[in-house]
Protein backbone atom coordinates (compact mmCIF):
# COMPACT_ATOMS: atom_id res chain seq x y z
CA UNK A 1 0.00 0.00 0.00
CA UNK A 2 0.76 3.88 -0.12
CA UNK A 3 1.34 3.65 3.38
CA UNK A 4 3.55 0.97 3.40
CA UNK A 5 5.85 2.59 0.23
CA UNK A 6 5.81 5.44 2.79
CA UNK A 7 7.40 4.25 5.93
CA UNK A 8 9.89 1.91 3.77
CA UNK A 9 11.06 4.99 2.34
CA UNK A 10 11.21 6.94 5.58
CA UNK A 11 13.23 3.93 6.92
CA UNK A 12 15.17 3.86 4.23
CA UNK A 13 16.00 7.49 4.88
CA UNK A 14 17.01 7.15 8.14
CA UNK A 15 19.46 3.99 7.43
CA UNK A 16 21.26 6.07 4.67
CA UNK A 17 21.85 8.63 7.61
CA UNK A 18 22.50 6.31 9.98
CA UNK A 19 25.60 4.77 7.63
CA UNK A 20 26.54 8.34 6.53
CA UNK A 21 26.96 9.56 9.93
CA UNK A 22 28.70 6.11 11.11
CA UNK A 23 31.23 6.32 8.35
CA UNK A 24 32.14 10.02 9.44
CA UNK A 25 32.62 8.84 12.75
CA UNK A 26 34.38 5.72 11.95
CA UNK A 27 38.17 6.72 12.38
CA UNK A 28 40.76 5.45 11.32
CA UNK A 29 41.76 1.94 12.66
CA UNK A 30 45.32 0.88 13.29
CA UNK A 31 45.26 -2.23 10.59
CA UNK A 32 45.99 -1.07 7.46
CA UNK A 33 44.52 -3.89 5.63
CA UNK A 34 41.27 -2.40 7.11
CA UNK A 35 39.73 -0.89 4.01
CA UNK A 36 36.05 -0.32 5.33
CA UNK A 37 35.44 3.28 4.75
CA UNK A 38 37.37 3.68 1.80
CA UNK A 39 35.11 0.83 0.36
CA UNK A 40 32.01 2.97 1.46
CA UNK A 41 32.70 6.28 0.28
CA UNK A 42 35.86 6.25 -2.16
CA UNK A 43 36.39 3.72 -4.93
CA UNK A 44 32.79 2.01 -4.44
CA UNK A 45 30.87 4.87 -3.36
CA UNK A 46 27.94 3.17 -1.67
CA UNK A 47 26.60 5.96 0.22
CA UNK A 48 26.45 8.10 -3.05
CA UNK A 49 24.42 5.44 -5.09
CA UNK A 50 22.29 4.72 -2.12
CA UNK A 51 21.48 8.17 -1.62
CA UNK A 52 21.34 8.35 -5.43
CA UNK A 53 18.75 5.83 -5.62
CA UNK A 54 16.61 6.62 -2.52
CA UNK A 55 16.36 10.13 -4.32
CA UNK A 56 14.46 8.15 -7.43
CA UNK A 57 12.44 6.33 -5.28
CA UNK A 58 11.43 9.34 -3.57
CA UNK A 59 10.47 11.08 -6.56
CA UNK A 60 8.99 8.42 -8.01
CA UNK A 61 6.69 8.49 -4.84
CA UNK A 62 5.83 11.67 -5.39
CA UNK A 63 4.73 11.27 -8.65
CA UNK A 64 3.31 8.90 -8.26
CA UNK A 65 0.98 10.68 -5.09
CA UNK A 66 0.58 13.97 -7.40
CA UNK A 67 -0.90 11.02 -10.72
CA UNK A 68 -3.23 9.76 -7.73
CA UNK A 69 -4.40 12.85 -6.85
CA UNK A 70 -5.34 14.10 -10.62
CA UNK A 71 -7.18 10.67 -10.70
CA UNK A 72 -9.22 12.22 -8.03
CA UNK A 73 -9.72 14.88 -9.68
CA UNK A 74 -10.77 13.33 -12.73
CA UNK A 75 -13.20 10.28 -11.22
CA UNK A 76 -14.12 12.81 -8.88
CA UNK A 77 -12.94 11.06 -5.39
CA UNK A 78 -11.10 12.55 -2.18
CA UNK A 79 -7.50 10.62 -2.42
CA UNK A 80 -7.02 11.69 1.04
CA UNK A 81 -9.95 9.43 2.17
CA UNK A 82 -10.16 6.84 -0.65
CA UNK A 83 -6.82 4.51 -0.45
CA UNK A 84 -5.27 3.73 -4.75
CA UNK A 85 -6.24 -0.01 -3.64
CA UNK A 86 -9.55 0.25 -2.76
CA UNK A 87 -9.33 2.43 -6.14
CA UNK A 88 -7.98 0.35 -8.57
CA UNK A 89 -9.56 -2.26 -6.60
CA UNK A 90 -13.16 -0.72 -7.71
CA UNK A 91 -11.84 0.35 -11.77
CA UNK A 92 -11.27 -3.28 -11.85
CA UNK A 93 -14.41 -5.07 -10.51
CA UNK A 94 -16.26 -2.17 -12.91
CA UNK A 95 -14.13 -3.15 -15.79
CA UNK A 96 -14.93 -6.91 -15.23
CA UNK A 97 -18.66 -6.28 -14.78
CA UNK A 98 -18.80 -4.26 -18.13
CA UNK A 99 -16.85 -6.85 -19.85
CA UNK A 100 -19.77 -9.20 -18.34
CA UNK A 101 -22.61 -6.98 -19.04
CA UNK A 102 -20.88 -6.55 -22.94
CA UNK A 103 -20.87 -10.02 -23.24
CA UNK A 104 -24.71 -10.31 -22.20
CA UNK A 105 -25.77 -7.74 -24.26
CA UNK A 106 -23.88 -9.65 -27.59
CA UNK A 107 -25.63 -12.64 -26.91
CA UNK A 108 -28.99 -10.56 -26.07
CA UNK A 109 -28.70 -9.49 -29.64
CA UNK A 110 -27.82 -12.71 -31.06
CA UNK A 111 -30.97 -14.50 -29.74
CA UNK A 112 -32.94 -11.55 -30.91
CA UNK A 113 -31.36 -11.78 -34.15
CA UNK A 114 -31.74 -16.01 -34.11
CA UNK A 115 -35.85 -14.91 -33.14
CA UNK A 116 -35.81 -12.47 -35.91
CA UNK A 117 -35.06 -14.96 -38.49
CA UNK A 118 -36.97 -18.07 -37.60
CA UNK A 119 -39.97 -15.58 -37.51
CA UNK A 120 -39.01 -14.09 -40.89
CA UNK A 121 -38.26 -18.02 -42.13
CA UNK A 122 -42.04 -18.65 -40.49
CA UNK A 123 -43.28 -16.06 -42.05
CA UNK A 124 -42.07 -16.88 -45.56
CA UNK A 125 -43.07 -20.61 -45.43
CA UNK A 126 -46.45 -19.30 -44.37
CA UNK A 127 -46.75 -17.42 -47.38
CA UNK A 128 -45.21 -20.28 -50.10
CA UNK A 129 -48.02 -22.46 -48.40
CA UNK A 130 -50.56 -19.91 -48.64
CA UNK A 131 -49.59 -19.74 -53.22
CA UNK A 132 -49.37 -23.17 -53.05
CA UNK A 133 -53.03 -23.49 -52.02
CA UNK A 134 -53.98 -20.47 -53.72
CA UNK A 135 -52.40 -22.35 -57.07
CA UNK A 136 -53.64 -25.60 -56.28
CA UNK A 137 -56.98 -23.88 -55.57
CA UNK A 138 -57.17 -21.61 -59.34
CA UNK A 139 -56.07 -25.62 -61.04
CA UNK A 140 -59.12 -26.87 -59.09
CA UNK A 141 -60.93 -23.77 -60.43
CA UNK A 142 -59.81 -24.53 -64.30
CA UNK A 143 -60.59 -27.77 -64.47
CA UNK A 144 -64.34 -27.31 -63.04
């Protein structure tokens, strides 16, 4: 959830300044062969590219809130009150349902069509029968 993204990235926050602030205090040990904080800030610079990417995930969090928000706007919702699951949660029961309701309607129309016809077919065989008789009849007429 939003939440969620929210305190990892808070946490995350705090652990980069936790290690930045540990690696200025780390001093300088007596082994030489000791290469910790030049590992961690020098040749590998960890602390740079975690920073580095905590800043894109931070962004991208904010984005992604502001993109929420002009949802809001748009479906006309509070995104203060209405969490993106419960959200997307709803677009995609609605878009199942219309899917549903599409299908229903297609085969609505089909049967009406399938009706249609057999009525029209009806209707025609009616009529052959009817100038069958009617020929049959003016024969029977002739020959009187």
């Amino acid at each position: 959830s939003a939440q969620i993204l929210k305190s990892n990235l808070t946490a995350m926050e705090q652990q980069i300044i936790n290690l930045e602030r540990d690696i200025k205090k780390f001093t300088e040990t007596e082994n030489q062969h000791d290469k910790f904080v030049e590992k961690m800030t020098k040749s590998y610079s960890f602390t740079k590219s975690a920073r580095d990417q905590y800043e894109k995930l931070f962004t991208m969090h904010n984005n992604m809130l502001k993109l929420y928000e002009n949802l809001g706007e748009y479906f006309i919702f509070d995104a203060k009150t209405v969490s993106i699951e419960e959200f997307f949660g709803d677009i995609s029961n609605f878009r199942t349902l219309f899917l549903e309701a599409v299908k229903e309607n297609n085969k609505r129309k089909e049967m009406e069509e399938k009706t249609k016809r057999a009525k029209l077919a009806k209707e025609k065989a009616e009529q052959e029968k009817l100038e069958r008789q009617k020929k049959k009849k003016q024969l029977i007429d002739i020959n009187k």
